[in-house]
C-alpha atoms as a PDB file:
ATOM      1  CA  UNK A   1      -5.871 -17.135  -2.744  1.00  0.00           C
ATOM      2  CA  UNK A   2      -4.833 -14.144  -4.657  1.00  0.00           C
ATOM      3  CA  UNK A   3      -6.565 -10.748  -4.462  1.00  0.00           C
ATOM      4  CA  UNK A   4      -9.102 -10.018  -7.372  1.00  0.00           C
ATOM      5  CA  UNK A   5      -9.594  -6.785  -9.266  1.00  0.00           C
ATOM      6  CA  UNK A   6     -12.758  -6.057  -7.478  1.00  0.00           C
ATOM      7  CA  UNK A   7     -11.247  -6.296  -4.155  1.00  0.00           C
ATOM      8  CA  UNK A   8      -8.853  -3.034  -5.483  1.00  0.00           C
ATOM      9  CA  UNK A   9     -11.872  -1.076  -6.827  1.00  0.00           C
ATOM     10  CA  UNK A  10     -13.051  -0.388  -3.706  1.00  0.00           C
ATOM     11  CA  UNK A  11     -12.158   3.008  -1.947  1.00  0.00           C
ATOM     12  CA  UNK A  12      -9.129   3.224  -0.306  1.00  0.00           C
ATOM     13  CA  UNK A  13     -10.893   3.880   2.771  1.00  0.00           C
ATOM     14  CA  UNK A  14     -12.327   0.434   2.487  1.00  0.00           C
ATOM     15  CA  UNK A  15      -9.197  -1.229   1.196  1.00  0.00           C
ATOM     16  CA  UNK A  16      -6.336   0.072   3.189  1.00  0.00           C
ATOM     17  CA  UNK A  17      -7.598  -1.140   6.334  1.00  0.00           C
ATOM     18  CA  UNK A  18      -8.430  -4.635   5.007  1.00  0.00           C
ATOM     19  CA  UNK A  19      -5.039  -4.922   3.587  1.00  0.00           C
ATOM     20  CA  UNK A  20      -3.568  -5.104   7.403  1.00  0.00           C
ATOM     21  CA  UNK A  21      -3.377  -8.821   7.683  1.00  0.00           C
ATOM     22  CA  UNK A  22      -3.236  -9.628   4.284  1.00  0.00           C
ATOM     23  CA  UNK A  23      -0.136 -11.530   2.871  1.00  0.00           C
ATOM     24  CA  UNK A  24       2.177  -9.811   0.601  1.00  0.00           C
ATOM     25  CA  UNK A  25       3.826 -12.227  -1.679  1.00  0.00           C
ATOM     26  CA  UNK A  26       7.191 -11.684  -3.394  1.00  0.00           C
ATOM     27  CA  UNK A  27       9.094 -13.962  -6.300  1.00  0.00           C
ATOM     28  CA  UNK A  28      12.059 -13.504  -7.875  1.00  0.00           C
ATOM     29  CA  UNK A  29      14.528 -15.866  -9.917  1.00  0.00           C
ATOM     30  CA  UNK A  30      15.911 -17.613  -6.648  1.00  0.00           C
ATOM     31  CA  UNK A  31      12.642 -17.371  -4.075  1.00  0.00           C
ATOM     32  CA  UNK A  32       9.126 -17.269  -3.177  1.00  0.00           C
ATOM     33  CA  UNK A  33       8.542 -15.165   0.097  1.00  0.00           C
ATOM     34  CA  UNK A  34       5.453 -14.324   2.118  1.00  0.00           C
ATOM     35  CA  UNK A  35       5.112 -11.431   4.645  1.00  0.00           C
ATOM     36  CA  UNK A  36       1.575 -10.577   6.739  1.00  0.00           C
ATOM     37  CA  UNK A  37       0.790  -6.893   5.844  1.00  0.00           C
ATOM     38  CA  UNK A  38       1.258  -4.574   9.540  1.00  0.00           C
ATOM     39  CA  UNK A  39       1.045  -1.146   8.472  1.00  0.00           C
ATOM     40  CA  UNK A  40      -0.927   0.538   5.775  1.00  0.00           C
ATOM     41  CA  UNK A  41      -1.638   4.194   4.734  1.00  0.00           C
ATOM     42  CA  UNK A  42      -4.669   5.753   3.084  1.00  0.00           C
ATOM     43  CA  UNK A  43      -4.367   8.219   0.239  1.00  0.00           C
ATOM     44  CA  UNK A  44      -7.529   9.308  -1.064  1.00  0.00           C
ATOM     45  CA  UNK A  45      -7.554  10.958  -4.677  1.00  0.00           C
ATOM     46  CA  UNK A  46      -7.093  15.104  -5.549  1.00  0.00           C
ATOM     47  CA  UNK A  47      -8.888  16.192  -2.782  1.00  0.00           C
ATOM     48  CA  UNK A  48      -6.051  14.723  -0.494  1.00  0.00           C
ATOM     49  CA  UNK A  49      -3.388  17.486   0.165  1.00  0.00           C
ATOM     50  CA  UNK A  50      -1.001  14.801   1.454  1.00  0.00           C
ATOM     51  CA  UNK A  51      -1.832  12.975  -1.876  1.00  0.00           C
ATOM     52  CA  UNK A  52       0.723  12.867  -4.684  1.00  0.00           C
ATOM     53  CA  UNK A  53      -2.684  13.083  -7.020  1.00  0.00           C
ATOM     54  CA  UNK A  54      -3.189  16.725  -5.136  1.00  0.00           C
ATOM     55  CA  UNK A  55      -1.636  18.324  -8.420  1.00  0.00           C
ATOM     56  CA  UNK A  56      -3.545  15.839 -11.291  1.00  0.00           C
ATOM     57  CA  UNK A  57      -2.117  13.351 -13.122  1.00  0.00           C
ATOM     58  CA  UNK A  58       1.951  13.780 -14.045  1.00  0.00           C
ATOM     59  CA  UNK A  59       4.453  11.350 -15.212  1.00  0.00           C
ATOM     60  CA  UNK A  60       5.095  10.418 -12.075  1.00  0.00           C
ATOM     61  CA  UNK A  61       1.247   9.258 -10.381  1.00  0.00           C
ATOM     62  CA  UNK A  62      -0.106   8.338 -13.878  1.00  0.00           C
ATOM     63  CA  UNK A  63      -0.809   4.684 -12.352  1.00  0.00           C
ATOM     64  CA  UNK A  64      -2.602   6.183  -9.529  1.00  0.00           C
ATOM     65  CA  UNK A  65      -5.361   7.274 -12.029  1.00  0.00           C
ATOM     66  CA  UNK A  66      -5.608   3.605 -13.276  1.00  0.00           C
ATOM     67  CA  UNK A  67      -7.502   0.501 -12.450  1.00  0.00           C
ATOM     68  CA  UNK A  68      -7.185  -0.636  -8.930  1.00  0.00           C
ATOM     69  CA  UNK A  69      -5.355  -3.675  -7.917  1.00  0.00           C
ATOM     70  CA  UNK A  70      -1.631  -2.010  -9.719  1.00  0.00           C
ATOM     71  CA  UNK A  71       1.732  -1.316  -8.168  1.00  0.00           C
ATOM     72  CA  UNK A  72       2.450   2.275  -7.992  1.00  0.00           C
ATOM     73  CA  UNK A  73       6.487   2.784  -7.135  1.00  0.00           C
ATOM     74  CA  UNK A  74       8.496   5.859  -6.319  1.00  0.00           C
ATOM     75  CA  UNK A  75      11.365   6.985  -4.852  1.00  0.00           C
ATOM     76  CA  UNK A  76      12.164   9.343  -2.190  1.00  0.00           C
ATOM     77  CA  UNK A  77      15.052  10.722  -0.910  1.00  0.00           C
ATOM     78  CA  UNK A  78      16.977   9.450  -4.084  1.00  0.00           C
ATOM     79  CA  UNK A  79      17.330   6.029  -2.346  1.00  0.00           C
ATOM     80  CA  UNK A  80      14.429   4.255  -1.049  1.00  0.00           C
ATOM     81  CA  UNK A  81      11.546   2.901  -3.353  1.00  0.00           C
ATOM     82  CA  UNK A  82       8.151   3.469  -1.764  1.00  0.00           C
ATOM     83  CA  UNK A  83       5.307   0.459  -2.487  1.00  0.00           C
ATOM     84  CA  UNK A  84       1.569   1.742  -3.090  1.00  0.00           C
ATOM     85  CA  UNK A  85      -1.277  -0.239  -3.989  1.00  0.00           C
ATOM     86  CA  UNK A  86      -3.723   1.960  -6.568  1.00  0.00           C
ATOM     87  CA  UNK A  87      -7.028   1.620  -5.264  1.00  0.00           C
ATOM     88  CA  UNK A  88     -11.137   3.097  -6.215  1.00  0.00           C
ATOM     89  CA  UNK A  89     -12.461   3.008  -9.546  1.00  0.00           C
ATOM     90  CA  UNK A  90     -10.611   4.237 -12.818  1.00  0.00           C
ATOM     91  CA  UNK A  91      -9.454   7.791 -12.534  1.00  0.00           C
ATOM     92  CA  UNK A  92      -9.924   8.093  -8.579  1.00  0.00           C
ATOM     93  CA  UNK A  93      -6.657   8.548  -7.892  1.00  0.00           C
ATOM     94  CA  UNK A  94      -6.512   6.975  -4.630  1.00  0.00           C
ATOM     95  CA  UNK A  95      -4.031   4.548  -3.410  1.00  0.00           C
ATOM     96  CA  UNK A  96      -2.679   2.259  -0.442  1.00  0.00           C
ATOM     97  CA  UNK A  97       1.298   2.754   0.907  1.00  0.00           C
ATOM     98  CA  UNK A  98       2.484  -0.556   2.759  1.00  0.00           C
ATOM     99  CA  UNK A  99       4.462   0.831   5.765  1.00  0.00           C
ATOM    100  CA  UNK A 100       5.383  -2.522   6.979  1.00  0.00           C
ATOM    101  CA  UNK A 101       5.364  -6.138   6.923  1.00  0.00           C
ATOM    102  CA  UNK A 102       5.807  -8.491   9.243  1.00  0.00           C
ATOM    103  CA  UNK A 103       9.894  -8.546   9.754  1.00  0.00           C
ATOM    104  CA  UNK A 104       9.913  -5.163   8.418  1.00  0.00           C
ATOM    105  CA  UNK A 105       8.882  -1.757   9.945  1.00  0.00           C
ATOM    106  CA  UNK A 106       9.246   0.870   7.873  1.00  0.00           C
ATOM    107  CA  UNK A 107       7.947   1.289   3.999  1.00  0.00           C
ATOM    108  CA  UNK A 108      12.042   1.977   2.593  1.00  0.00           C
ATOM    109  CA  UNK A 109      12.927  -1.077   4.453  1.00  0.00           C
ATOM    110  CA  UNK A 110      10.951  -3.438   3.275  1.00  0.00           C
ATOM    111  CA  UNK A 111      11.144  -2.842  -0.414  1.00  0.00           C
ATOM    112  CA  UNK A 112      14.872  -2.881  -0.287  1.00  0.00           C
ATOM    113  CA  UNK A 113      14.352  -6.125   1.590  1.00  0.00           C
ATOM    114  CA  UNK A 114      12.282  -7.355  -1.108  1.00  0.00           C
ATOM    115  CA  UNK A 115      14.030  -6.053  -4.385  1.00  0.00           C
ATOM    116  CA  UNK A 116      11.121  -3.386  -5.184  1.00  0.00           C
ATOM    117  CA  UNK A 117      12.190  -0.752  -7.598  1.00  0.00           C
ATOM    118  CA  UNK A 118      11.241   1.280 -10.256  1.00  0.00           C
ATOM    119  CA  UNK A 119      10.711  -1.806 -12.746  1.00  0.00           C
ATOM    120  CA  UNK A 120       7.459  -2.400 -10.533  1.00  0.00           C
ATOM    121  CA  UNK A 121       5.584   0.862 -11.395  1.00  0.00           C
ATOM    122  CA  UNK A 122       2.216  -0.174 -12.915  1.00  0.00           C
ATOM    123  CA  UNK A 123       2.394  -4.046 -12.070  1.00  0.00           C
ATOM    124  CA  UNK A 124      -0.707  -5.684 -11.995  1.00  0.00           C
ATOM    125  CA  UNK A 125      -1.289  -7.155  -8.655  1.00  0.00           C
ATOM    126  CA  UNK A 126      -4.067  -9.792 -10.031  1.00  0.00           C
ATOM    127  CA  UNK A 127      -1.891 -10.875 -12.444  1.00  0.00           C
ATOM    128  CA  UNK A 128       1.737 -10.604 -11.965  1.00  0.00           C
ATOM    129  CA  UNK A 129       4.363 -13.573 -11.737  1.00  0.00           C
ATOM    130  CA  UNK A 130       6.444 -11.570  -9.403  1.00  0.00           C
ATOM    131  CA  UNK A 131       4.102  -9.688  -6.865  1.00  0.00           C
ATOM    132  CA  UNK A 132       0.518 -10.569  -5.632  1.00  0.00           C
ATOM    133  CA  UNK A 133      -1.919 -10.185  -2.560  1.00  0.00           C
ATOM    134  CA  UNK A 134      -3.666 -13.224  -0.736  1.00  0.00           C
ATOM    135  CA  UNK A 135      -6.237 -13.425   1.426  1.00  0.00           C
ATOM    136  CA  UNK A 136      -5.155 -14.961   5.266  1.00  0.00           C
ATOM    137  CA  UNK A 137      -7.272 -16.863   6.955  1.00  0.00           C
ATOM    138  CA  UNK A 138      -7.646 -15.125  10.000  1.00  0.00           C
ATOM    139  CA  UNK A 139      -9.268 -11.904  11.012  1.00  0.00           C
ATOM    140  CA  UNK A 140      -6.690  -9.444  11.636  1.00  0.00           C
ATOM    141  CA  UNK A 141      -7.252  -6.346  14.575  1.00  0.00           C
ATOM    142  CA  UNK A 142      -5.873  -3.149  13.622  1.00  0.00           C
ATOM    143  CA  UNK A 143      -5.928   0.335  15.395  1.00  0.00           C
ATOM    144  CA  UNK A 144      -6.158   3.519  13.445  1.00  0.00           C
ATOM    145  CA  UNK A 145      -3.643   6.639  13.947  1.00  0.00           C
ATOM    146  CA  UNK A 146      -2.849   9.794  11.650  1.00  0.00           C
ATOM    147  CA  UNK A 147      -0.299   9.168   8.436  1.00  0.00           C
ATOM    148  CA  UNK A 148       3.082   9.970   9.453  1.00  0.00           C
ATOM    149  CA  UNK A 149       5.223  12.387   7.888  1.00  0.00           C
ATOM    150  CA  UNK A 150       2.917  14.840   6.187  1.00  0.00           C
ATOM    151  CA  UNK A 151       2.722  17.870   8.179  1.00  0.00           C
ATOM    152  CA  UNK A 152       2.815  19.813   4.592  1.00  0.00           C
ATOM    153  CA  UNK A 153      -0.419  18.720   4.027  1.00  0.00           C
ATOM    154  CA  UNK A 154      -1.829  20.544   6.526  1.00  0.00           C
ATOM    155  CA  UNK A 155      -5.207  20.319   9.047  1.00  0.00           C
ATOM    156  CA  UNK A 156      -7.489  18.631   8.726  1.00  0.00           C
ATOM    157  CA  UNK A 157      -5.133  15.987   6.635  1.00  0.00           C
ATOM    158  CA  UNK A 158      -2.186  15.407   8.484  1.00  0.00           C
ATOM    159  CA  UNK A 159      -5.093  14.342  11.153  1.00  0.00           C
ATOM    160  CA  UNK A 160      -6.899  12.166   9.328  1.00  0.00           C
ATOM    161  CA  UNK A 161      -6.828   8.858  11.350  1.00  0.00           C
ATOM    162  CA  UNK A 162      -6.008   7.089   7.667  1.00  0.00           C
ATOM    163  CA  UNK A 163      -3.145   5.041   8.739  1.00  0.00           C
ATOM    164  CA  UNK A 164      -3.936   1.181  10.029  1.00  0.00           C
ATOM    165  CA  UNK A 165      -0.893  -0.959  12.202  1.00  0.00           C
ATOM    166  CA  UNK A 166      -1.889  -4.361  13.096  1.00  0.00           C
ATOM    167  CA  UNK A 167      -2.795  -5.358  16.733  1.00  0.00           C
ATOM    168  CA  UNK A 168      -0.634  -8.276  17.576  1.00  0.00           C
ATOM    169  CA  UNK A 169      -2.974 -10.872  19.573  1.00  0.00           C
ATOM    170  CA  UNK A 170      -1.796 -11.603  22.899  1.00  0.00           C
ATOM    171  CA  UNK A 171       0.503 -14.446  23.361  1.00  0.00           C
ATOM    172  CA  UNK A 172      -0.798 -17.855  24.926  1.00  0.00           C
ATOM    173  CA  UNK A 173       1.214 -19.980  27.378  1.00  0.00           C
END
């Protein structure tokens, strides 16, 4: 079952971590594909120096200032598209990056594998034809680290233990 808007309004603390396990659905003119969520990072509003919302609102994070539960999309080094998921209440600023899905480590990666670009920049998760979030049935284990690659952000955020990978459960015989 898809994802309602409540589910998004939620702080980002609260919502990246329950995205891990989560299926992110994909569907385009030829298919319909669904990938468990594995890795998720936490951004959390202004007050976040590792946040893109650290400056206020621009062209660029408008979305992120929005209602929870929409796509925000951007691009880094000129090539690969970067999938958030804008989380909190309206004008928060806070919002979810999927790192990885299952078949695909790495955030670059897997929106190239999944045709993510620019067109998806303020999608509506709880409504869109062409990208949603469902629940999974199953309760998914996750261990917490630091985000990765924001030194610039300096202490205490480049600590902050705001990034969730998913615990794979042992394999039975």
């Amino acid at each position: 079952m898809r994802l309602y808007r409540r589910f998004f309004e939620r702080d980002v603390l609260q919502v990246a971590p329950e995205l891990v396990g989560k299926i992110l659905v994909r569907k385009d003119e030829d298919t319909l594909a669904a990938y468990i969520i594995t890795e998720v990072e936490a951004y959390k509003g202004i007050e976040d120096e590792a946040s893109h919302a650290r400056f206020g609102m621009t062209s660029r994070n408008q979305i992120m200032f929005g209602a929870g539960g929409c796509v925000y999309v951007y691009l880094i080094y000129g090539m690969y598209w970067m999938l958030n998921v804008v989380t909190g209440p309206y004008g928060e600023a806070q919002a979810a990056l999927i790192r990885g899905i299952e078949g695909y480590n790495g955030p670059g990666k897997l929106t190239k594998a999944l045709k993510i670009d620019q067109s998806f920049y303020g999608e509506d998760l709880t409504s869109s034809g062409r990208i949603w979030i469902e629940n999974h049935p199953e309760k998914t284990e996750f261990r917490q680290l630091p985000r990765y690659g924001i030194d610039y952000a300096g202490e205490p955020w480049k600590s902050m233990p705001w990034r969730y990978i998913r615990v794979q459960p042992p394999r039975t015989s």
